[in-house]
Protein backbone atom coordinates (compact mmCIF):
# COMPACT_ATOMS: atom_id res chain seq x y z
CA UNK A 1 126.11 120.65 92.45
CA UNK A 2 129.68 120.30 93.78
CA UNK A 3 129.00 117.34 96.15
CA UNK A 4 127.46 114.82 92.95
CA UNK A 5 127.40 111.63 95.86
CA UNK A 6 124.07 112.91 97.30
CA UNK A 7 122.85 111.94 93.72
CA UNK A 8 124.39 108.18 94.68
CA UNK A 9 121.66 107.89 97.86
CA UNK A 10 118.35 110.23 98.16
CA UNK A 11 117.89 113.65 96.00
CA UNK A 12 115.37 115.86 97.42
CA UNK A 13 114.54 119.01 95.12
CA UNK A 14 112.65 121.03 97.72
CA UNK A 15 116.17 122.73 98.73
CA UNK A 16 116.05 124.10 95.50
CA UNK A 17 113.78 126.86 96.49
CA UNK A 18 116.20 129.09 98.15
CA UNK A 19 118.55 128.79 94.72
CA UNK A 20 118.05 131.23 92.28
CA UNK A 21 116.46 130.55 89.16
CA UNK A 22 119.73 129.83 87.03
CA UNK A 23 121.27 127.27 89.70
CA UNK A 24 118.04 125.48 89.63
CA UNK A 25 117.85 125.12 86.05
CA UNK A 26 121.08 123.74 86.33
CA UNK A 27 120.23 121.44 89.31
CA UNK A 28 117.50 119.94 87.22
CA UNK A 29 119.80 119.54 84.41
CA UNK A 30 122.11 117.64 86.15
CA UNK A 31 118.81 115.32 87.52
CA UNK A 32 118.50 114.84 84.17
CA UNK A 33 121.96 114.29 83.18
CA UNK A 34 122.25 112.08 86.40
CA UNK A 35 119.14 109.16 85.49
CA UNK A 36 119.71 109.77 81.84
CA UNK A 37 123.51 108.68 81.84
CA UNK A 38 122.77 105.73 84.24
CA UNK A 39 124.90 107.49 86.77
CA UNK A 40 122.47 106.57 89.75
CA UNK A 41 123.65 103.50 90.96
CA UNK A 42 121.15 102.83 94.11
CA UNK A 43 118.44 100.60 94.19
CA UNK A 44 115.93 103.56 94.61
CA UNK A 45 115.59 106.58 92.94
CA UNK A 46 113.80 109.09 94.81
CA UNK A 47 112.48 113.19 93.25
CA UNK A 48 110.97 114.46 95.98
CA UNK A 49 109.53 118.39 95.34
CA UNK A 50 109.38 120.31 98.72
CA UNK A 51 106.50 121.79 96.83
CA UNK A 52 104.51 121.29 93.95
CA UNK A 53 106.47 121.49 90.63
CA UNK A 54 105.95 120.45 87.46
CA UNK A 55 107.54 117.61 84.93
CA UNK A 56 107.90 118.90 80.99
CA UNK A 57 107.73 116.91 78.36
CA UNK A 58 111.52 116.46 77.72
CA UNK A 59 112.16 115.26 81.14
CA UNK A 60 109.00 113.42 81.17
CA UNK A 61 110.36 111.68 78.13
CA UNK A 62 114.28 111.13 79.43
CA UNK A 63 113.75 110.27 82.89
CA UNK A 64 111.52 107.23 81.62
CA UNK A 65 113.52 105.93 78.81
CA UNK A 66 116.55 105.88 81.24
CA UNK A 67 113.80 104.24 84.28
CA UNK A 68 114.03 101.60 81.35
CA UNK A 69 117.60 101.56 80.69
CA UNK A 70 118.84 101.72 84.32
CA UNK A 71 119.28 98.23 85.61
CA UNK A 72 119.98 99.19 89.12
CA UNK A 73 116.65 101.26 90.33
CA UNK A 74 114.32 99.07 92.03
CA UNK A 75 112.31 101.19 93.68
CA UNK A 76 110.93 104.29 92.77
CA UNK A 77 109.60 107.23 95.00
CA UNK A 78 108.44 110.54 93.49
CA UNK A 79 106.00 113.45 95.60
CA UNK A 80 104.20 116.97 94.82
CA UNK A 81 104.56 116.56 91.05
CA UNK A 82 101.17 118.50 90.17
CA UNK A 83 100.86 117.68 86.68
CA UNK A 84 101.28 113.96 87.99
CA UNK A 85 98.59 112.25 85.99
CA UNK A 86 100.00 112.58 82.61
CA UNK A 87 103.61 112.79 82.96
CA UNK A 88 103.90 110.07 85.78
CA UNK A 89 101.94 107.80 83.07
CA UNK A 90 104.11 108.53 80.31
CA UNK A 91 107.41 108.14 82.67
CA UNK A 92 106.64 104.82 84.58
CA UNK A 93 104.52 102.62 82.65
CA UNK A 94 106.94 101.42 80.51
CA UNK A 95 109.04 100.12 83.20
CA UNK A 96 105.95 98.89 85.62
CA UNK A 97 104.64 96.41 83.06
CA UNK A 98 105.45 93.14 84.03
CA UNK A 99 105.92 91.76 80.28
CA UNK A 100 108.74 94.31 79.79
CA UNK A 101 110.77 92.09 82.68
CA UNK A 102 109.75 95.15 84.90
CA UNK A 103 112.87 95.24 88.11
CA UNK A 104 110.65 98.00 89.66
CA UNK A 105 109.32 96.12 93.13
CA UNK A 106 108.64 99.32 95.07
CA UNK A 107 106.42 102.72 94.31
CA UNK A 108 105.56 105.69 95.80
CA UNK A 109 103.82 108.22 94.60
CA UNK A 110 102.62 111.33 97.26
CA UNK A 111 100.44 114.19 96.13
CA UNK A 112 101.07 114.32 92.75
CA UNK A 113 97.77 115.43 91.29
CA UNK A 114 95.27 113.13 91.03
CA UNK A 115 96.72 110.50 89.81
CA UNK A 116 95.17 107.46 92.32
CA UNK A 117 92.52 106.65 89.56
CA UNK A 118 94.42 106.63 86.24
CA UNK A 119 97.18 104.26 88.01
CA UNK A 120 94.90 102.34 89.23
CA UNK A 121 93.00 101.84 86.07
CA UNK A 122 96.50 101.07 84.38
CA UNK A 123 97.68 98.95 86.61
CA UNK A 124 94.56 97.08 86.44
CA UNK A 125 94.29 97.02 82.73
CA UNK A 126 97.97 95.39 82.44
CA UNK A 127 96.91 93.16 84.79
CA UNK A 128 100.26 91.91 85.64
CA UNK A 129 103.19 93.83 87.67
CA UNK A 130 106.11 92.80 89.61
CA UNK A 131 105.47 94.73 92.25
CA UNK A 132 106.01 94.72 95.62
CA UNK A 133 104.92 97.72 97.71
CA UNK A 134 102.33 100.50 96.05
CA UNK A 135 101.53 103.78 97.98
CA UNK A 136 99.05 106.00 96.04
CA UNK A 137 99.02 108.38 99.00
CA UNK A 138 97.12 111.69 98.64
CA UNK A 139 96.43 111.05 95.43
CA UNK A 140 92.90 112.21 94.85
CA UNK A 141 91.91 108.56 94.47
CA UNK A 142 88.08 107.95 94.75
CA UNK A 143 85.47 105.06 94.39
CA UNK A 144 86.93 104.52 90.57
CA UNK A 145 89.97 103.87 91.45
CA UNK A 146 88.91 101.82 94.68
CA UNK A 147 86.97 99.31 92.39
CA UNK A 148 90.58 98.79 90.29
CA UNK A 149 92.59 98.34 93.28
CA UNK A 150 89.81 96.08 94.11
CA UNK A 151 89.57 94.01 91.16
CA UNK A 152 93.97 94.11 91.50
CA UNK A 153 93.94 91.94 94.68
CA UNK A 154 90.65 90.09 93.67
CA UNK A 155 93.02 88.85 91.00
CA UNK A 156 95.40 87.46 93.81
CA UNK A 157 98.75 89.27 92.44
CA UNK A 158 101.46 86.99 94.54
CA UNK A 159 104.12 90.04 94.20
CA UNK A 160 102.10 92.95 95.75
CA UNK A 161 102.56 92.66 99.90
CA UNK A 162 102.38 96.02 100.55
CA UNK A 163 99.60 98.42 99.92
CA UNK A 164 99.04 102.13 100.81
CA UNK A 165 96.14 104.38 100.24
CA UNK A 166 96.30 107.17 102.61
CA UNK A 167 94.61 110.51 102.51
CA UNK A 168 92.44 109.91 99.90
CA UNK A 169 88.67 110.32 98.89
CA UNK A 170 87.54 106.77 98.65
CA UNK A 171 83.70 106.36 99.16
CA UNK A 172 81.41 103.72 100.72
CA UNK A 173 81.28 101.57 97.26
CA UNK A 174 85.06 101.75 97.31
CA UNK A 175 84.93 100.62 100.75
CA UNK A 176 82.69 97.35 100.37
CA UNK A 177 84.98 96.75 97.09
CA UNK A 178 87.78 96.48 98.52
CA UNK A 179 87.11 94.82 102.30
CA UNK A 180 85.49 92.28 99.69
CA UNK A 181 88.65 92.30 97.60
CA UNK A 182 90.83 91.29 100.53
CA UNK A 183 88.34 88.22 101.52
CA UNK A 184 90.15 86.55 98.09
CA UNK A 185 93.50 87.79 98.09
CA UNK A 186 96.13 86.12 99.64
CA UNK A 187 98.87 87.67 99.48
CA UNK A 188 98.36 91.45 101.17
CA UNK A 189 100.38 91.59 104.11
CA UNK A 190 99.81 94.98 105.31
CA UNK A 191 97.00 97.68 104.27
CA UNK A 192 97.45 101.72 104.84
CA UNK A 193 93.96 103.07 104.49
CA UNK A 194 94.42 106.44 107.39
CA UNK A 195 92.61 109.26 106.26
CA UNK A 196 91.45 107.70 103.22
CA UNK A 197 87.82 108.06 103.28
CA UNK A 198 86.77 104.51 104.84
CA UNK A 199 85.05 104.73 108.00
CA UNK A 200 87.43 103.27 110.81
CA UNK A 201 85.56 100.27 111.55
CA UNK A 202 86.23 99.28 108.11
CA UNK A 203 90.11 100.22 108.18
CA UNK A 204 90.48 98.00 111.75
CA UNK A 205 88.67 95.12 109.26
CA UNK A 206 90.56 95.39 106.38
CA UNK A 207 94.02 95.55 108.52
CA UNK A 208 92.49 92.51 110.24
CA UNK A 209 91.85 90.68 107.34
CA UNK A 210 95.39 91.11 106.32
CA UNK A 211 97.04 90.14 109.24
CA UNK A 212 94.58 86.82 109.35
CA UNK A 213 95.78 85.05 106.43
CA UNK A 214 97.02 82.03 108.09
CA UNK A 215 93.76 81.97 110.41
CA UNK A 216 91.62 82.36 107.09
CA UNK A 217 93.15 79.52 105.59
CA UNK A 218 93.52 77.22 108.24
CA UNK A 219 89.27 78.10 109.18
CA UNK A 220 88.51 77.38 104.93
CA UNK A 221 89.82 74.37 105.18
CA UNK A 222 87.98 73.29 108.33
CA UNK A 223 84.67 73.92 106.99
CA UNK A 224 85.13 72.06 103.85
CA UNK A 225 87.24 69.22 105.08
CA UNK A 226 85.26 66.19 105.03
CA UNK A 227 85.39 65.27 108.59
CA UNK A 228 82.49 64.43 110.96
CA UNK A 229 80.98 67.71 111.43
CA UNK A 230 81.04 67.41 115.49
CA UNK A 231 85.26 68.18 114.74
CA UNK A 232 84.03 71.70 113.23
CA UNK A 233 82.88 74.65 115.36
CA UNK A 234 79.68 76.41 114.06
CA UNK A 235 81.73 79.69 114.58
CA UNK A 236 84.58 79.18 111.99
CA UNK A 237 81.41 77.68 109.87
CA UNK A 238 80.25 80.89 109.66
CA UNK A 239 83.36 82.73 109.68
CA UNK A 240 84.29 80.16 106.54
CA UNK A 241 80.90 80.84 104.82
CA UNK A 242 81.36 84.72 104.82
CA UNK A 243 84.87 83.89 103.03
CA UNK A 244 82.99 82.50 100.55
CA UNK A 245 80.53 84.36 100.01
CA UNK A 246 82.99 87.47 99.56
CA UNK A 247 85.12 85.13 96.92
CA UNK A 248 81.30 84.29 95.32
CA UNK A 249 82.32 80.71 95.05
CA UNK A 250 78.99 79.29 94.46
CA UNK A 251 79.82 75.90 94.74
CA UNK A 252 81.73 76.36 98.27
CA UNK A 253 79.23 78.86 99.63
CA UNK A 254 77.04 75.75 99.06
CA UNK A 255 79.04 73.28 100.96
CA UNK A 256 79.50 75.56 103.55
CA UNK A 257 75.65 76.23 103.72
CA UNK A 258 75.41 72.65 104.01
CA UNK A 259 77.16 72.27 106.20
CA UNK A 260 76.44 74.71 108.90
CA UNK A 261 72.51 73.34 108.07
CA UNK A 262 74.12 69.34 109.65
CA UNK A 263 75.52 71.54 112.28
CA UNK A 264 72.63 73.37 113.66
CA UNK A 265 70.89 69.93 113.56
CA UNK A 266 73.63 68.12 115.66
CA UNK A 267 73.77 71.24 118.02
CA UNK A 268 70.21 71.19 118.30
CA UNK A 269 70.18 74.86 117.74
CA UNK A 270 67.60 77.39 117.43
CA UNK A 271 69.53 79.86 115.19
CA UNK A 272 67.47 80.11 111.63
CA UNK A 273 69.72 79.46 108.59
CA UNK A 274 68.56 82.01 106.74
CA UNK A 275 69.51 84.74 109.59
CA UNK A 276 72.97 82.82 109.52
CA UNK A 277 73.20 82.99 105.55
CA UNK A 278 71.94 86.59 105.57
CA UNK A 279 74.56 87.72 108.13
CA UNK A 280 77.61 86.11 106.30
CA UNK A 281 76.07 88.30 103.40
CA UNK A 282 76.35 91.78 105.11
CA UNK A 283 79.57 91.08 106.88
CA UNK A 284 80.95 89.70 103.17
CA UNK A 285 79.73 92.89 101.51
CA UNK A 286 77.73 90.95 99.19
CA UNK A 287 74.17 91.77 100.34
CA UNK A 288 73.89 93.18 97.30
CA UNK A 289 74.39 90.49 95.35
CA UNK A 290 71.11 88.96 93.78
CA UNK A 291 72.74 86.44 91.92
CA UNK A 292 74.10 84.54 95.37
CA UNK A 293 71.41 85.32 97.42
CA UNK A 294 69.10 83.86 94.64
CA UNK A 295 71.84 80.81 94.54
CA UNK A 296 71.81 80.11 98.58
CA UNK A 297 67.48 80.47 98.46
CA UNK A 298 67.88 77.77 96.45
CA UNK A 299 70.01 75.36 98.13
């Protein structure tokens, strides 16, 4: 290309289409030519297809030894690559894992293939990453890959702020997963779940949840503080207990049982415990969960 600065900011392949075949085998060379050389010197590197293409194995294998070598990219932002699954695996993970001093604190990845489950499963099997922002959108994700995105911010990453799963085919599992998931974390800042497969009510709860965290923390500490319970509202009792309960801290869904059991005594109310306790379970997403239900029958 005769104007090589648009490399410098944002290179978007989908005007290749109207080039003939020989200019964009040389276009694609000079992509190459461009990462591999470290001549990209902008924080994000961005190979966006105006429709799906493909990745080969030599550029598969170039563009992610120089995603290594490149000491400028931060951020990384790739769409309609439709052999995604197995290329974008072999390009990124190198430079994702957090042990390799990963610099990479932004993703994107839009419909290329399905590749929402095997990320998702690498990224939790590493178990560590540096970053910052993750969108996985329209990529064929489903329950699978909800459950490791799930057990990701169970695991209370501090980096990741930013997460974004739209257009995808999460089910209801994937749902409870992660609305349970973001009961623990807290460090989410912002969730993108349109079109994703959850049911609305549960997007509006999960954004909620994410927006809350200084409410969250500020209501967990009332309900365990050790404070005459008349200081305590029964409300952010129960709203503590179903944070527990999500989190399946035994020992503080215990307290908080507790608790809420001194409270109902000192309000002289008429609400049951066990409708209390069983509520906190279905709005936690743990209903499910024989283990705690067995563990609050017996407190």
């Amino acid at each position: 290309m005769s104007d090589r600065r648009r490399f410098e900011s944002e290179w978007v392949m989908g005007e290749m289409k109207a080039h003939s075949a020989a200019t964009r085998q040389r276009e694609r060379q000079e992509l190459q030519d461009l990462v591999v050389h470290q001549k990209h010197r902008n924080s994000e590197w961005r190979l966006w297809f105006d429709a799906d293409e493909t990745i080969d194995d030599f550029e598969a294998s170039a563009i992610s030894e120089a995603l290594q070598r490149n000491t400028t990219i931060t951020s990384i932002s790739l769409a309609h690559i439709s052999n995604g699954t197995k290329f974008l695996l072999e390009m990124l993970s190198p430079c994702l894992i957090a042990s390799n001093n990963s610099r990479i604190k932004s993703l994107t990845l839009f419909n290329c293939g399905n590749c929402g489950d095997s990320f998702a499963s690498f990224l939790r099997q590493e178990g560590t990453t540096n970053l910052e922002s993750l969108e996985l959108t329209a990529s064929g994700m489903t329950d699978g890959g909800a459950s490791d995105i799930a057990q990701i911010l169970r695991a209370n990453n501090e980096s990741l702020k930013y997460l974004k799963l739209d257009w995808n085919c999460i089910g209801t599992q994937g749902e409870h997963e992660i609305l349970r998931s973001l009961y623990v974390n807290t460090h989410l800042q912002k969730i993108g779940l349109y079109s994703s497969g959850l049911r609305k009510i549960a997007i509006d709860k999960a954004q909620n949840l994410c927006s809350r965290r200084s409410e969250r923390d500020f209501e967990l500490w009332e309900v365990s503080k050790r404070e005459p319970i008349s200081s305590c509202s029964l409300e952010k009792m129960r709203r503590g207990l179903r944070w527990y309960c999500a989190a399946e801290d035994y020992e503080k869904v215990k307290g908080a049982v507790s608790r809420i059991k001194e409270k109902l005594v000192d309000l002289n109310e008429k609400d049951s415990i066990k409708d209390i306790v069983s509520h906190a379970l279905h709005e936690s997403g743990t209903y499910s969960d024989e283990g705690l239900q067995d563990f609050i029958g017996n407190t």
